[in-house]
Protein backbone atom coordinates (compact mmCIF):
# COMPACT_ATOMS: atom_id res chain seq x y z
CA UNK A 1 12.44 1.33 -17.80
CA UNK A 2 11.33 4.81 -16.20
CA UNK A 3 7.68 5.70 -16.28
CA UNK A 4 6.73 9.05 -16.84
CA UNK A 5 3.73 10.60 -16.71
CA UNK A 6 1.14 9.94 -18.92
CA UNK A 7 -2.34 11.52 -20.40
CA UNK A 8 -5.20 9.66 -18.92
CA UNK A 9 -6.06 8.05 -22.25
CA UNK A 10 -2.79 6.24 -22.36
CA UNK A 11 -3.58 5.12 -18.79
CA UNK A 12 -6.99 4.09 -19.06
CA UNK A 13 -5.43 1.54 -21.97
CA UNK A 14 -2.69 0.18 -19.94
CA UNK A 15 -5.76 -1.35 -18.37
CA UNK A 16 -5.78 -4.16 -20.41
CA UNK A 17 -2.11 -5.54 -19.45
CA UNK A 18 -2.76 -9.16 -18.98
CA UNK A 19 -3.24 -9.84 -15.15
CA UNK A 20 0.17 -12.60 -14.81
CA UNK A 21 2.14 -9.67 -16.25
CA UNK A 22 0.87 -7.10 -13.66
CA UNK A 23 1.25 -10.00 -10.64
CA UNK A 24 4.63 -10.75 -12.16
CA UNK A 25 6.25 -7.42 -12.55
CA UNK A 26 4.28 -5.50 -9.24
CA UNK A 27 6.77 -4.05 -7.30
CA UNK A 28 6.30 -1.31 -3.89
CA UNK A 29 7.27 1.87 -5.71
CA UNK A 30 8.09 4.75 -3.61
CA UNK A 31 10.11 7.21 -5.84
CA UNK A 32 7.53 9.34 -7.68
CA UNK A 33 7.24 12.18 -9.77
CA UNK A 34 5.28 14.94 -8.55
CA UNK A 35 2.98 15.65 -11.33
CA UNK A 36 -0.81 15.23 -10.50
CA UNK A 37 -2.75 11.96 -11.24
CA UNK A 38 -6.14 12.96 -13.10
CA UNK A 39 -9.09 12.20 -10.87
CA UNK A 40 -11.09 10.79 -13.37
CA UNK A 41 -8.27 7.99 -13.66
CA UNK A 42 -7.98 7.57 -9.57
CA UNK A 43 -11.73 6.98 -9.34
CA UNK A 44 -11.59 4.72 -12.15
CA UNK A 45 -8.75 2.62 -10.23
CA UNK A 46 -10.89 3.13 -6.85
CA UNK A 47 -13.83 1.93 -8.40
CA UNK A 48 -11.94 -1.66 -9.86
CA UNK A 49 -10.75 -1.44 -6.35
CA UNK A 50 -14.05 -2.62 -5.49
CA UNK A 51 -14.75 -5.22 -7.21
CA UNK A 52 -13.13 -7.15 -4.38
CA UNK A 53 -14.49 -9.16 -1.76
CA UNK A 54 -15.49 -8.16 1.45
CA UNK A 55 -16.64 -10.09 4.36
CA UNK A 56 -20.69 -10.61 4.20
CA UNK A 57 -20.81 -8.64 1.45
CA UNK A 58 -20.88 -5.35 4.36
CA UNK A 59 -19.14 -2.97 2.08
CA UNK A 60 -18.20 -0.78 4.65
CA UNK A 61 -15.35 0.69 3.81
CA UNK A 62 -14.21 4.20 2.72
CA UNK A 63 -11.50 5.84 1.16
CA UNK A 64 -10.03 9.21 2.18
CA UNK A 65 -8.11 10.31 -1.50
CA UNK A 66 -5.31 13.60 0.37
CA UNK A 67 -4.48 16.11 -1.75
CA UNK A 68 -4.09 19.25 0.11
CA UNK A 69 -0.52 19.76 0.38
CA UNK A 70 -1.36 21.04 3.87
CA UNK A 71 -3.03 17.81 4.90
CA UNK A 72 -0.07 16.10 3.65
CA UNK A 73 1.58 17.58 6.13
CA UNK A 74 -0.02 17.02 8.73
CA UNK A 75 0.64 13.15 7.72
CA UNK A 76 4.01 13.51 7.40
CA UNK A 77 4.51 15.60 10.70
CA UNK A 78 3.04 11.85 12.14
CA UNK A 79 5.21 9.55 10.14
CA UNK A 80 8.18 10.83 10.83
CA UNK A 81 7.76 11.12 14.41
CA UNK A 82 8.40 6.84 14.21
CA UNK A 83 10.44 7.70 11.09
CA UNK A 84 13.08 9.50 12.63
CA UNK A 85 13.49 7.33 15.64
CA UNK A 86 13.78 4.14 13.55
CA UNK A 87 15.71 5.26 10.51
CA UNK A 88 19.32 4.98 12.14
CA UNK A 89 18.92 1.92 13.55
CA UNK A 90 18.03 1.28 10.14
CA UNK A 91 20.95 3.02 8.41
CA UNK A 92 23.10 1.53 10.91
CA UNK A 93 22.00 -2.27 9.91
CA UNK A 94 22.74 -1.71 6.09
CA UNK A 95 26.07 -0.48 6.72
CA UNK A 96 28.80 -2.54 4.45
CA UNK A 97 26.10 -3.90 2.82
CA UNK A 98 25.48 -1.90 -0.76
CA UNK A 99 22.58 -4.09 -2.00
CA UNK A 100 20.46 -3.34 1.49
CA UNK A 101 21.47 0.13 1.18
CA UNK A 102 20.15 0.27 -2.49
CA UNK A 103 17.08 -1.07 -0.83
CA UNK A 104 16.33 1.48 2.02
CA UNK A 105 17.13 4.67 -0.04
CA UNK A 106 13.38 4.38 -2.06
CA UNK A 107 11.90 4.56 1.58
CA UNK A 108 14.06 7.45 2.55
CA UNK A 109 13.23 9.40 -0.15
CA UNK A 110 9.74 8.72 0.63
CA UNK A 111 10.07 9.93 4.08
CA UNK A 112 12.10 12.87 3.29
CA UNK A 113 9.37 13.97 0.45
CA UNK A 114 6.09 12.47 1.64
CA UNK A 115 3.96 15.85 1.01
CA UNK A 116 5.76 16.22 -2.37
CA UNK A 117 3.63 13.00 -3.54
CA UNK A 118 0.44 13.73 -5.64
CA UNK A 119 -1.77 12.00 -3.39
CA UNK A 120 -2.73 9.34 -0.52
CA UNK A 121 -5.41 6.95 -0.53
CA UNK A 122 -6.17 5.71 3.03
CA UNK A 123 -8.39 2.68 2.92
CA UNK A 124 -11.12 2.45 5.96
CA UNK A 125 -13.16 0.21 7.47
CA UNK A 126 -16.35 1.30 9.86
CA UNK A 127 -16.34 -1.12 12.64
CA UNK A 128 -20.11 -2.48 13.14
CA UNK A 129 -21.28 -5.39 15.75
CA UNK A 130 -20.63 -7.99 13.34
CA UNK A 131 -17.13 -6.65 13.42
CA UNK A 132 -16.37 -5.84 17.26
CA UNK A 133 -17.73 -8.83 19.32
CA UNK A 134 -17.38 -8.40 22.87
CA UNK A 135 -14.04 -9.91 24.24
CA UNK A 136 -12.42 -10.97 21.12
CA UNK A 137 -10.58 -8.17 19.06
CA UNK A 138 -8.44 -10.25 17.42
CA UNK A 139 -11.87 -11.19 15.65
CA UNK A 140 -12.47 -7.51 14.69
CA UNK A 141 -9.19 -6.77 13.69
CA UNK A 142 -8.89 -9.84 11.39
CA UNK A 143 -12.63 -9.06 10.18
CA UNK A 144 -12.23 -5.88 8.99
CA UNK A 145 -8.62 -5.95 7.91
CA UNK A 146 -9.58 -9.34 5.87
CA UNK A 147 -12.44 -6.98 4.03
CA UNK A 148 -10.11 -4.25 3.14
CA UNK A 149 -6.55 -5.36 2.22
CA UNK A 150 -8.24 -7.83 -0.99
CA UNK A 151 -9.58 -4.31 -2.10
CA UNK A 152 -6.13 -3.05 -1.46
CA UNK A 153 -4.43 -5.26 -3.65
CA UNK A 154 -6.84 -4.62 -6.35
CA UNK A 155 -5.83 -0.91 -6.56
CA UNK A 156 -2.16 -1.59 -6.44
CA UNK A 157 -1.97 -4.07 -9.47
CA UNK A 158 -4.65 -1.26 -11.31
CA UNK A 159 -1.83 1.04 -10.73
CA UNK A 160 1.26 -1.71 -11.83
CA UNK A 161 -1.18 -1.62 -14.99
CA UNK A 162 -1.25 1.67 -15.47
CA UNK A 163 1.96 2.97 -14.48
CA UNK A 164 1.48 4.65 -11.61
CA UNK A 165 3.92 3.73 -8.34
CA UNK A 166 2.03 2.91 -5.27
CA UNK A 167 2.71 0.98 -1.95
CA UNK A 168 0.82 -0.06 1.31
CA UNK A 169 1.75 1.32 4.17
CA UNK A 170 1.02 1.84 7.50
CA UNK A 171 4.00 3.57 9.30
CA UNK A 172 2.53 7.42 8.27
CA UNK A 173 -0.88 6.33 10.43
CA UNK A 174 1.11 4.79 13.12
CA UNK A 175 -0.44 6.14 15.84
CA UNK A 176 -4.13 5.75 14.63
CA UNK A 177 -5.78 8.16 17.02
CA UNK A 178 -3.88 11.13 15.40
CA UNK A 179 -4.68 10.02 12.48
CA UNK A 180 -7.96 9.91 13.01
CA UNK A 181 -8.17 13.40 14.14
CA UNK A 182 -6.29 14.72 10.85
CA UNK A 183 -8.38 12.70 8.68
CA UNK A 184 -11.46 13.89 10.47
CA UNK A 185 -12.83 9.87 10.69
CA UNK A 186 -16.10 9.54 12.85
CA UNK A 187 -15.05 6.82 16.41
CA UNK A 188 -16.28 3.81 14.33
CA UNK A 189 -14.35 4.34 10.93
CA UNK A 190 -10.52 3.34 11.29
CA UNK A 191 -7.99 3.70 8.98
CA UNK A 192 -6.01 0.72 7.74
CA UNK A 193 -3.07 1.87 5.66
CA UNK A 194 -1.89 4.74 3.73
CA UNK A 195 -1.34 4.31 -0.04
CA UNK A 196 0.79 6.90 -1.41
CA UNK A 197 0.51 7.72 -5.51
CA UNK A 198 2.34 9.21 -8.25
CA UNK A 199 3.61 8.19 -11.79
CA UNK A 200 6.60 5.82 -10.88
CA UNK A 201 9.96 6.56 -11.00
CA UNK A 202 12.47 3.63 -12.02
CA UNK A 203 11.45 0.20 -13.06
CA UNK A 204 9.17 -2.40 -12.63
CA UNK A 205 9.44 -6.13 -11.74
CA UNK A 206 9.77 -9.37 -12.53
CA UNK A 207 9.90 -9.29 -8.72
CA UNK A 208 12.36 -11.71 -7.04
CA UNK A 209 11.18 -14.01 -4.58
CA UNK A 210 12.36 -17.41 -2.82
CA UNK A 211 11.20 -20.41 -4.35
CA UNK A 212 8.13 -21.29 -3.68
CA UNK A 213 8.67 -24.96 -2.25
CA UNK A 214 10.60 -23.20 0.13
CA UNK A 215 7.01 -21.34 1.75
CA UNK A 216 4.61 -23.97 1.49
CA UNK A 217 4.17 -26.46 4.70
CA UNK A 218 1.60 -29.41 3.97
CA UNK A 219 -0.36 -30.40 7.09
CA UNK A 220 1.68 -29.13 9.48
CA UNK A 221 4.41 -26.04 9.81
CA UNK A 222 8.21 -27.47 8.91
CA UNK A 223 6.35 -30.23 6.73
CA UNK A 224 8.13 -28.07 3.28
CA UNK A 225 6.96 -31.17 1.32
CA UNK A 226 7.67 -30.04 -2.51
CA UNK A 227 11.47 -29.56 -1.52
CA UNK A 228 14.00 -31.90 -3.52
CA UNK A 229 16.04 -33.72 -0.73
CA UNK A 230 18.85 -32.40 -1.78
């Protein structure tokens, strides 16, 4: 199935696509059509966004929703800075291998057209005391990270729902000072990943994933428990 754009009534029914089917068939989608996505459906999707949990209740968070194609720009000048350097040792890896090469070629056309996308939504999180103790980043990080990404997850199945491509990212805001400095984020207010969005190009899920006995350790890592002997 290709999606193609649709009017923002259509979209705001897709809404209702039962939640299994939306886990089920949610994919990273990273062709996209150019056409714009309506505001008043983004904010609609940023506001179920929401309805996750965050840590203490803090809600501090913020999105930054790009849309000047000049801005984008400035984005993509940054990702492809780490882009460029890492996509040939990329290229090279896939080589002989058509099914890893069918793989890469959504994130190269990403790359190649990043401020061709209709927009980014760049989750952030303002760092407060609670959230930078003294000595222990890891504690921050995992604080603050743990209070966006549930949020994240909410806006990409929203978008599996309503046919919109999206994926997380974080290779475009690499180098998070820079970032910072395009997005115009005060020193307390990081950015976490980069979400770019557009109506999807191509088809969704089912995904495919290992079985699951094969992830899950009881007790103890290498303790794969649910596994048949044989």
């Amino acid at each position: 199935m290709t999606d193609t754009p649709v009017d923002t009534e259509e979209a705001f029914a897709r809404l209702e696509m039962p939640m299994i089917e939306a886990m089920q068939t949610q994919r990273a989608v990273r062709r996209l059509h150019t056409d714009p996505v309506d505001d008043d459906l983004l904010l609609r999707l940023l506001e179920l966004s929401l309805k996750a949990p965050t840590s203490s209740n803090s809600q501090d968070w913020a999105y930054i929703v790009v849309k000047d194609r000049a801005q984008k720009a400035r984005l993509a000048r940054l990702y492809r800075v780490l882009y460029r350097t890492f996509n040939p040792l990329v290229r090279r890896s896939v080589e002989g291998d058509p099914e890893a090469k069918r793989q890469v070629r959504p994130g190269q056309w990403q790359a190649e057209n990043f401020e061709d996308i209709p927009v980014f939504v760049i989750p952030c999180y303002r760092r407060t005391l609670k959230h930078a103790p003294v000595g222990f980043p890891q504690i921050s990080v995992s604080s603050f990270y743990g209070s966006v990404y549930p949020a994240v997850q909410n806006l990409l199945l929203a978008c599996r729902a309503v046919g919109l491509g999206a994926s997380l990212q974080t290779l475009p805001i690499w180098f998070v000072p820079a970032a910072k400095r395009i997005l115009g984020l005060p020193w307390n207010v990081n950015p976490v990943c980069i979400i770019p969005i557009g109506w999807a190009k191509g088809r969704y899920g089912p995904t495919k994933r290992i079985p699951i006995e094969e992830v899950v350790h009881v007790d103890h890592y290498g303790n794969r428990a649910f596994m048949s002997p044989a």
